[in-house]
PDB file of N, CA and C in Angstrom:
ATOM      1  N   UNK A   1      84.342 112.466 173.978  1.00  0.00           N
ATOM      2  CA  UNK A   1      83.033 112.818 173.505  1.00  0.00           C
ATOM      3  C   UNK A   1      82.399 113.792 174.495  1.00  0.00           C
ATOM      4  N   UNK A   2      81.944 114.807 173.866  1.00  0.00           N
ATOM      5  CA  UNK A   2      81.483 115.486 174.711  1.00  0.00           C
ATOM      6  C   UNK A   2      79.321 115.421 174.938  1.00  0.00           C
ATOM      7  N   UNK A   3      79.430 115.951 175.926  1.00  0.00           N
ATOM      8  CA  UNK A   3      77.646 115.869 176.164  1.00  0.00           C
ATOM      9  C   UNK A   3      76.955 116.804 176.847  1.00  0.00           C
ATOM     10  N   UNK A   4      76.016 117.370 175.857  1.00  0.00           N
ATOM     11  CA  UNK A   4      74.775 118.318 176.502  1.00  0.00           C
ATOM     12  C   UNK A   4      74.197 117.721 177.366  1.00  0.00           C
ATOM     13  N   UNK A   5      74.003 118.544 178.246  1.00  0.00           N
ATOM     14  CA  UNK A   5      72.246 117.525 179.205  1.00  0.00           C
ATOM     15  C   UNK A   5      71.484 118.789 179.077  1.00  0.00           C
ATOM     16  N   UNK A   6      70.073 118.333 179.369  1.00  0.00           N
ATOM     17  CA  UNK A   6      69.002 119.306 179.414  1.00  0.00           C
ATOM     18  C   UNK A   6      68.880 119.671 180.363  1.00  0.00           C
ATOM     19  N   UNK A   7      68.425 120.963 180.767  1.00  0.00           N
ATOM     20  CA  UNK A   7      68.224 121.672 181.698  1.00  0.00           C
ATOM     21  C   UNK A   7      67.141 122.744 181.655  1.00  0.00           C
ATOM     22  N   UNK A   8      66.247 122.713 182.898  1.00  0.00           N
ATOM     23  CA  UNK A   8      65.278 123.795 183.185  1.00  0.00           C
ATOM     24  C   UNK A   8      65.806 125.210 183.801  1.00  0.00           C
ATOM     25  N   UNK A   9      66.153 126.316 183.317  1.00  0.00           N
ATOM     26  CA  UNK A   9      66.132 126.986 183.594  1.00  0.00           C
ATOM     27  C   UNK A   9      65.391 128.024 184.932  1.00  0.00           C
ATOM     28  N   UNK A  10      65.900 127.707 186.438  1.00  0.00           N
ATOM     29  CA  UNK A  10      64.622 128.117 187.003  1.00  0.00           C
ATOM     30  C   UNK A  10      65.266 129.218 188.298  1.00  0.00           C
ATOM     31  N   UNK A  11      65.828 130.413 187.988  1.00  0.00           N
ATOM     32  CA  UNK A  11      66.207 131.162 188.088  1.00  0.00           C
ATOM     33  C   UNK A  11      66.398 132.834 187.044  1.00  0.00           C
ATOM     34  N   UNK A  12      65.846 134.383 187.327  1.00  0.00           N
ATOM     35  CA  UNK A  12      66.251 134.857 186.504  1.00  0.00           C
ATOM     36  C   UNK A  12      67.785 135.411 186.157  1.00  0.00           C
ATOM     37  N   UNK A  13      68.014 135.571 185.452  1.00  0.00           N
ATOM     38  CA  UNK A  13      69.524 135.524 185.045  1.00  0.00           C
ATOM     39  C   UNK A  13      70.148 136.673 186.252  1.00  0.00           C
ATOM     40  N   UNK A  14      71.386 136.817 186.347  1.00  0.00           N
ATOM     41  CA  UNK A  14      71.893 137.606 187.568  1.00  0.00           C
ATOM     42  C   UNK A  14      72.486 138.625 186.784  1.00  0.00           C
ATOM     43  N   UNK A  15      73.253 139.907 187.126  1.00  0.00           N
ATOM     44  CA  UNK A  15      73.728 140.976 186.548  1.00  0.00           C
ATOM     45  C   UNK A  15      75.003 140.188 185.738  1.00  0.00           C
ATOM     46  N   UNK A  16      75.647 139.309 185.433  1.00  0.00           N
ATOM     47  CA  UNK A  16      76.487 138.598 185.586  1.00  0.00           C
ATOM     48  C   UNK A  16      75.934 137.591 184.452  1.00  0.00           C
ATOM     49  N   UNK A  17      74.998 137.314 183.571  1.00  0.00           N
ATOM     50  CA  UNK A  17      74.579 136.891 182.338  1.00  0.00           C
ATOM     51  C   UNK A  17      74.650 135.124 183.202  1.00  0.00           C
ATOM     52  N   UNK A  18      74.408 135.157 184.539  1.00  0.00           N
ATOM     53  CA  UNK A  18      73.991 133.559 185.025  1.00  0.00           C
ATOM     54  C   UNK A  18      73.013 133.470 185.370  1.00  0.00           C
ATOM     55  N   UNK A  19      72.586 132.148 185.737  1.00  0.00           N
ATOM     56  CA  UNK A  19      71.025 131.483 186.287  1.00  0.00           C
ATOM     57  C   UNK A  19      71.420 130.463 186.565  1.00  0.00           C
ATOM     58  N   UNK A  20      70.227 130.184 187.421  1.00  0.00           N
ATOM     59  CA  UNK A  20      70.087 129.037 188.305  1.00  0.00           C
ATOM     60  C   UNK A  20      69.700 127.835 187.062  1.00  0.00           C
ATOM     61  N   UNK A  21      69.994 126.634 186.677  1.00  0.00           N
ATOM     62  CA  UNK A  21      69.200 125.664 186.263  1.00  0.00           C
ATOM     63  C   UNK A  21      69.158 124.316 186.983  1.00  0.00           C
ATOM     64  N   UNK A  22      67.785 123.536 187.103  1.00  0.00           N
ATOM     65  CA  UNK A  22      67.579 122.225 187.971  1.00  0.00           C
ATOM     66  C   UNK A  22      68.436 121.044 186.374  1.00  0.00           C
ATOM     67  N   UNK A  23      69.045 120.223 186.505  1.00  0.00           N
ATOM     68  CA  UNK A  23      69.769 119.241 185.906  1.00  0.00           C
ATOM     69  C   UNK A  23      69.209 117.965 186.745  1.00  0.00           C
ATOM     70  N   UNK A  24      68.034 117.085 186.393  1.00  0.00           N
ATOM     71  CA  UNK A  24      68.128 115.692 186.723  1.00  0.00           C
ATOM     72  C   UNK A  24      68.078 115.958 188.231  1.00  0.00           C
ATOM     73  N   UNK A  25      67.325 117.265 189.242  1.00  0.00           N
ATOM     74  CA  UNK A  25      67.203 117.050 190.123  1.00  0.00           C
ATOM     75  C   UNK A  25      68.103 117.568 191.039  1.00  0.00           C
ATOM     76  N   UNK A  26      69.078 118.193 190.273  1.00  0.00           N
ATOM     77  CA  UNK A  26      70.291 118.941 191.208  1.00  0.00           C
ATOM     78  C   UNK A  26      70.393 120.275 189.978  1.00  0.00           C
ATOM     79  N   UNK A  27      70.339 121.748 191.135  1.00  0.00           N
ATOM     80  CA  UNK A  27      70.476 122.963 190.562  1.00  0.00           C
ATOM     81  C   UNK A  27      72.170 123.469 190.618  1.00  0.00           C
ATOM     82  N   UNK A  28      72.241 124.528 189.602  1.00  0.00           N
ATOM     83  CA  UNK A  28      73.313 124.837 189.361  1.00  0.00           C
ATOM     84  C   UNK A  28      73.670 126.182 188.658  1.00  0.00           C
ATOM     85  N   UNK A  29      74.281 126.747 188.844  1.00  0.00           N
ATOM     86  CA  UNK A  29      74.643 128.171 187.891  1.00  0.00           C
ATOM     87  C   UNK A  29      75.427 127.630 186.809  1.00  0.00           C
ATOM     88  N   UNK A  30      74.935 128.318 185.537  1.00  0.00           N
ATOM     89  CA  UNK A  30      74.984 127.773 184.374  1.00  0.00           C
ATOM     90  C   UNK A  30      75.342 129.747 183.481  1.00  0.00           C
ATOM     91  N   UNK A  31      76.114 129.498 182.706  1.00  0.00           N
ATOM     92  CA  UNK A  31      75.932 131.017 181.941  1.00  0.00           C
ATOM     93  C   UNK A  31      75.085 131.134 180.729  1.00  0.00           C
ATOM     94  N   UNK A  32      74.287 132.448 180.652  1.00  0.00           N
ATOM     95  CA  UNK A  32      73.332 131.791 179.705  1.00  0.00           C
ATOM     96  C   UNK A  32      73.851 133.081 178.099  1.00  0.00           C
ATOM     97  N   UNK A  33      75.171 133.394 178.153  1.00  0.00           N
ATOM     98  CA  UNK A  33      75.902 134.213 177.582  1.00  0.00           C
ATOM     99  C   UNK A  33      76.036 134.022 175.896  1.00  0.00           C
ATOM    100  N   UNK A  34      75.528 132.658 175.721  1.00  0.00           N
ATOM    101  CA  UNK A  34      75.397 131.895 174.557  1.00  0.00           C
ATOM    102  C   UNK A  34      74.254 131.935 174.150  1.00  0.00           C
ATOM    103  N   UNK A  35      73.668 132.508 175.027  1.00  0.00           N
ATOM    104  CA  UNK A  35      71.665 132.051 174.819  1.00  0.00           C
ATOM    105  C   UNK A  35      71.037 132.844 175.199  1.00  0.00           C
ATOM    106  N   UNK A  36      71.534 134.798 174.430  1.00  0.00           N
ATOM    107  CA  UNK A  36      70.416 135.474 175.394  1.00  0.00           C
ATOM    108  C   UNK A  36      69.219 135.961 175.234  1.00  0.00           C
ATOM    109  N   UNK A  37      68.672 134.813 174.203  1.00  0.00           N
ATOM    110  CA  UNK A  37      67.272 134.960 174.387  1.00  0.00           C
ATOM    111  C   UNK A  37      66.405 134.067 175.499  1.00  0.00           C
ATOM    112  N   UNK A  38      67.051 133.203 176.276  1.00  0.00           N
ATOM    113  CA  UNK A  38      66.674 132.205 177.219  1.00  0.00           C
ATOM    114  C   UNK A  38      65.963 133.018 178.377  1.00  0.00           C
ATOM    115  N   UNK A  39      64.889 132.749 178.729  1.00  0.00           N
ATOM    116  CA  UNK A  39      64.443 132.783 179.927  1.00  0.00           C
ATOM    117  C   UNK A  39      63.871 132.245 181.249  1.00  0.00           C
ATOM    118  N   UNK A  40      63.536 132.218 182.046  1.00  0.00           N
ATOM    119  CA  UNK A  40      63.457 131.788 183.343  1.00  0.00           C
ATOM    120  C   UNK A  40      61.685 131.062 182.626  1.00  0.00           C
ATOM    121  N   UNK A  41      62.218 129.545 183.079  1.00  0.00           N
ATOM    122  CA  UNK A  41      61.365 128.467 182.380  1.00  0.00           C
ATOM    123  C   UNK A  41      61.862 127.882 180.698  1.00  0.00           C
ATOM    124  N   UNK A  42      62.322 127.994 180.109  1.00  0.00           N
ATOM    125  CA  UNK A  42      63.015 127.445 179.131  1.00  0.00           C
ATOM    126  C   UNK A  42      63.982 126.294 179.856  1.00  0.00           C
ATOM    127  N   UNK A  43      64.266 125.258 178.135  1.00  0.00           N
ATOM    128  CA  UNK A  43      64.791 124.576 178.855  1.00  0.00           C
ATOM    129  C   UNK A  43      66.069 125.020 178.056  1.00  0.00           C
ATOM    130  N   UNK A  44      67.383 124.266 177.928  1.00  0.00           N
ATOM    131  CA  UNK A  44      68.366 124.764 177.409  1.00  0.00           C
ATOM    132  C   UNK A  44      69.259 123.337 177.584  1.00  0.00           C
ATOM    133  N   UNK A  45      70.049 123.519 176.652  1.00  0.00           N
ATOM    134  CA  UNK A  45      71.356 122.394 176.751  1.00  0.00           C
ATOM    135  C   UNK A  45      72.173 122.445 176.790  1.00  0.00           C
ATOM    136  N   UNK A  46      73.177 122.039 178.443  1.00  0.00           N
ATOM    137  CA  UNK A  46      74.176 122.292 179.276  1.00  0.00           C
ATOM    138  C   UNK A  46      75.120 121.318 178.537  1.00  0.00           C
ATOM    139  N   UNK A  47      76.202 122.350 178.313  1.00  0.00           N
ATOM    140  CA  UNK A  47      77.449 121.458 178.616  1.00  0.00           C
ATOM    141  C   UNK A  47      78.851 122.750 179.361  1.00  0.00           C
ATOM    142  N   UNK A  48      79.257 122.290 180.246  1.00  0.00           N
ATOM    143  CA  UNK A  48      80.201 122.946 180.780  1.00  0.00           C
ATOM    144  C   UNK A  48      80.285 123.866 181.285  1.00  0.00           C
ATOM    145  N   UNK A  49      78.896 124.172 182.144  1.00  0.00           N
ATOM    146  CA  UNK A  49      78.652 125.309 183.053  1.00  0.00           C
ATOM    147  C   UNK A  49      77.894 126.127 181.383  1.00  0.00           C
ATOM    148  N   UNK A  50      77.510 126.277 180.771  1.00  0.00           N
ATOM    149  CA  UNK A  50      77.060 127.163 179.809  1.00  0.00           C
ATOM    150  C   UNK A  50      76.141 126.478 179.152  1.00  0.00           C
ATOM    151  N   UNK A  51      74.882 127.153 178.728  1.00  0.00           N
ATOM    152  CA  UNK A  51      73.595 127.092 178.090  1.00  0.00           C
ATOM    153  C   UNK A  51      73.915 127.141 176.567  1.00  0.00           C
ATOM    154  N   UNK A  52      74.227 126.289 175.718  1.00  0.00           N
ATOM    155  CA  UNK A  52      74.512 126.098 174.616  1.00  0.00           C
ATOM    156  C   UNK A  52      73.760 126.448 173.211  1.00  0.00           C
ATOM    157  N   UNK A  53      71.946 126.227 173.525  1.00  0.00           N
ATOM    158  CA  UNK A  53      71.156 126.350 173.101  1.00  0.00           C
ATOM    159  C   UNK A  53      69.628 126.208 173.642  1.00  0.00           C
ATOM    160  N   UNK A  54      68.804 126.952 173.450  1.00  0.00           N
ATOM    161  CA  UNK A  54      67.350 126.273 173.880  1.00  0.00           C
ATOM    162  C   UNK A  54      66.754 125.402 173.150  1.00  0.00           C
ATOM    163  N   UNK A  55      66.234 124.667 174.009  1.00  0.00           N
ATOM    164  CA  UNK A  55      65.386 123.283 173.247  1.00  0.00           C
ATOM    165  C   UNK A  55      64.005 123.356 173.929  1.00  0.00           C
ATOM    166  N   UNK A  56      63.256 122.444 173.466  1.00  0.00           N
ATOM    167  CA  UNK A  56      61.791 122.377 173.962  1.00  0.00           C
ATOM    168  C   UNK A  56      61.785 121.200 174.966  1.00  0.00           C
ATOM    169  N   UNK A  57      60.733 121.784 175.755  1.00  0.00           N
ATOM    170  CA  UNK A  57      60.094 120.315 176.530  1.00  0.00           C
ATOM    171  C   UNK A  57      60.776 119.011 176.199  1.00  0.00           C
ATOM    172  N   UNK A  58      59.618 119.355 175.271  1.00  0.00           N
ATOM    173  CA  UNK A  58      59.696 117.233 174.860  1.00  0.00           C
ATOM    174  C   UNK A  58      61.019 116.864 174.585  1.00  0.00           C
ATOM    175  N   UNK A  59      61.827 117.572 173.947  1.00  0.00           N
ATOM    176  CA  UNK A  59      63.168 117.174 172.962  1.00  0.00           C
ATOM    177  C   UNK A  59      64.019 116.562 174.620  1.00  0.00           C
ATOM    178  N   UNK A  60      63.815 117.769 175.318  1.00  0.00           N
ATOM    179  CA  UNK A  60      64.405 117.903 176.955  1.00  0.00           C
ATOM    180  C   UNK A  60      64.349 116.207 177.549  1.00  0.00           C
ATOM    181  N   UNK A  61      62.758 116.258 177.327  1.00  0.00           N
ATOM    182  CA  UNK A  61      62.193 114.760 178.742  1.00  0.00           C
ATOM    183  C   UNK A  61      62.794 113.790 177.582  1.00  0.00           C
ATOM    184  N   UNK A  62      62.628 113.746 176.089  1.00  0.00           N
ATOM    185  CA  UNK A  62      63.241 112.690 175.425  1.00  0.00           C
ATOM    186  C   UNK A  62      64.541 111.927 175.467  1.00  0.00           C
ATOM    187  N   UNK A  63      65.900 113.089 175.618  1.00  0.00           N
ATOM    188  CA  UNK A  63      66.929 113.155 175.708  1.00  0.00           C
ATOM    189  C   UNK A  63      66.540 112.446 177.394  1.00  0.00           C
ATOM    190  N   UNK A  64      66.613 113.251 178.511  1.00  0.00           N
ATOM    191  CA  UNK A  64      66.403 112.961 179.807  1.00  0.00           C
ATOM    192  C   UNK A  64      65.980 111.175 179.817  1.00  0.00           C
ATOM    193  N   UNK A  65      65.492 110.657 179.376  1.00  0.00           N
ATOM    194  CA  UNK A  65      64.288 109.098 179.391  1.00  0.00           C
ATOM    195  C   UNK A  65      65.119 108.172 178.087  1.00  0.00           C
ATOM    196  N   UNK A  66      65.963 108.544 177.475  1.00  0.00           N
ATOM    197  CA  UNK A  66      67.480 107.898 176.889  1.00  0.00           C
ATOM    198  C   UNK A  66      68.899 107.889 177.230  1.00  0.00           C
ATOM    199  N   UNK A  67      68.812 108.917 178.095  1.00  0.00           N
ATOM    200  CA  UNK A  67      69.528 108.636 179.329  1.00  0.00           C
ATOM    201  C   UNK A  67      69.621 107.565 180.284  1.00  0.00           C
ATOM    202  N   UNK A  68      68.552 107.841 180.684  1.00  0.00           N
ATOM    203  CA  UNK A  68      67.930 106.665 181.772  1.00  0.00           C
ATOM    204  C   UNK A  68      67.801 105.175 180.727  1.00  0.00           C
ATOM    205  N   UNK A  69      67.511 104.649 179.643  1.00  0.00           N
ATOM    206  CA  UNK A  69      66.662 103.913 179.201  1.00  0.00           C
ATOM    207  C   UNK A  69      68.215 103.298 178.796  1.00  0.00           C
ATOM    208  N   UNK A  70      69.394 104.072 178.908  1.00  0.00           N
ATOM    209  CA  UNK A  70      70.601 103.650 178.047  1.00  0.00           C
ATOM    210  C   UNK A  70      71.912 103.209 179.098  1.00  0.00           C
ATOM    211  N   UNK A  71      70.790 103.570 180.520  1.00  0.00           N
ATOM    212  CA  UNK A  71      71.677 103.154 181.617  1.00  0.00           C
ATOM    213  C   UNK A  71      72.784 104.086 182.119  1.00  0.00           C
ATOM    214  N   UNK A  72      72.684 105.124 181.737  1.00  0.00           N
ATOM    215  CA  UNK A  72      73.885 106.391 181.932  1.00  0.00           C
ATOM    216  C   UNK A  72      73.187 107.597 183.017  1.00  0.00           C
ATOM    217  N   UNK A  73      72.275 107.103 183.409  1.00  0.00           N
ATOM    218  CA  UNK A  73      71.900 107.755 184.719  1.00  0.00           C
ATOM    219  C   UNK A  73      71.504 107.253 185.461  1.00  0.00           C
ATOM    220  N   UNK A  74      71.637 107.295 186.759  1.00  0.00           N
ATOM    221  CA  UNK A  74      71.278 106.484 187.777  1.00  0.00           C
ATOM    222  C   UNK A  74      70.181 107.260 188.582  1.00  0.00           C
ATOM    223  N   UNK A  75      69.070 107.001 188.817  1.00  0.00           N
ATOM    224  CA  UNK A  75      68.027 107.339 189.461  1.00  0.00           C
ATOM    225  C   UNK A  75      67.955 107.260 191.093  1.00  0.00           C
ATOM    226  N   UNK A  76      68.795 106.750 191.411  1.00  0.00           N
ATOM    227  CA  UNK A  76      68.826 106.160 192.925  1.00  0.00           C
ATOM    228  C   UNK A  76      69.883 107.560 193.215  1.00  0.00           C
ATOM    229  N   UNK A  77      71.160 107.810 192.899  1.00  0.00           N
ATOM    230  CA  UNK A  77      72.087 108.844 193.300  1.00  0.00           C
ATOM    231  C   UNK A  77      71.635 109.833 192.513  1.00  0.00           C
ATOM    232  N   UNK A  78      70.993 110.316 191.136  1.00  0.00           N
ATOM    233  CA  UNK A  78      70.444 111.368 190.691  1.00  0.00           C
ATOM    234  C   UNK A  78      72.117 112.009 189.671  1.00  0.00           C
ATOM    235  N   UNK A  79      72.553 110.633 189.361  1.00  0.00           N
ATOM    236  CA  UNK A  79      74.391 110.976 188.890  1.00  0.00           C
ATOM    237  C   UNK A  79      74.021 110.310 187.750  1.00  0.00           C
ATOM    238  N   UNK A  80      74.998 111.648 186.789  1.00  0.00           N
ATOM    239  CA  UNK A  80      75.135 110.864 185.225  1.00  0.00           C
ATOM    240  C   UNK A  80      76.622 109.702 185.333  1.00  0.00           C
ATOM    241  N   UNK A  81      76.512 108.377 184.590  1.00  0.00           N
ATOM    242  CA  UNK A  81      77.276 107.426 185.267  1.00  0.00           C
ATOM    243  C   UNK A  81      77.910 107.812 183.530  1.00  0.00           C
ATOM    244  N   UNK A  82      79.574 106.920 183.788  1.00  0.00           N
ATOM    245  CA  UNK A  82      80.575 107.728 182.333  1.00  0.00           C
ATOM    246  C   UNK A  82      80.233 106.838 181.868  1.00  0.00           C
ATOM    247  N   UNK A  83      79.781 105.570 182.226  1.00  0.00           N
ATOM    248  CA  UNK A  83      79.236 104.300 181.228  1.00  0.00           C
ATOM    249  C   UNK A  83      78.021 103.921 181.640  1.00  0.00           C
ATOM    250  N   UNK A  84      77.682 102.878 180.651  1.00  0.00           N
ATOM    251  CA  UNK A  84      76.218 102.632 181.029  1.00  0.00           C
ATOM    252  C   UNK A  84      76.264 101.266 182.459  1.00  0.00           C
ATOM    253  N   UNK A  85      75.564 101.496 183.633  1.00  0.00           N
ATOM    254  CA  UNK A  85      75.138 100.550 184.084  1.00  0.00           C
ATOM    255  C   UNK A  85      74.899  98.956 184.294  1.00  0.00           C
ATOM    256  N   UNK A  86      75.450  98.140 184.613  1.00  0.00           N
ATOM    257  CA  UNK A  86      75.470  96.877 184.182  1.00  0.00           C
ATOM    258  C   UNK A  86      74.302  96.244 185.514  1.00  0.00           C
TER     259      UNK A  86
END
């Protein structure tokens, strides 16, 4: 199964169609080659180093807070866990 996570975009893109995005607290170069209407503050949904699509805010913190609520992220290491938490 594969999985998007949300991501803030908070970098402008480089000559090189990348950017910086923060993920749950840890940043990362992400390609936004899929998404080039995305810009620096959007959020977007990562899977596999690449910006898949833009999404909004809320959809973002919703996804982000069912994560957490489903036990598949751990708040203490800032790590998506492959199962949920016991």
């Amino acid at each position: 199964m594969c999985l998007g996570i949300p991501a803030k975009i908070v970098s402008e893109p480089n000559e090189n169609g990348m950017a910086q995005v923060e993920i749950l607290g840890v940043t990362r170069w992400v390609s936004l080659h899929m998404v080039p209407t995305a810009k620096l503050g959007d959020h977007v949904l990562v899977h596999a180093g690449f910006a898949l699509e833009i999404i909004s805010e809320e959809f973002a913190r919703e996804t982000l807070d069912l994560l957490r609520e489903g036990g598949l992220f751990d708040d203490e290491t800032s790590e998506l866990q492959a199962e949920p938490a016991s």
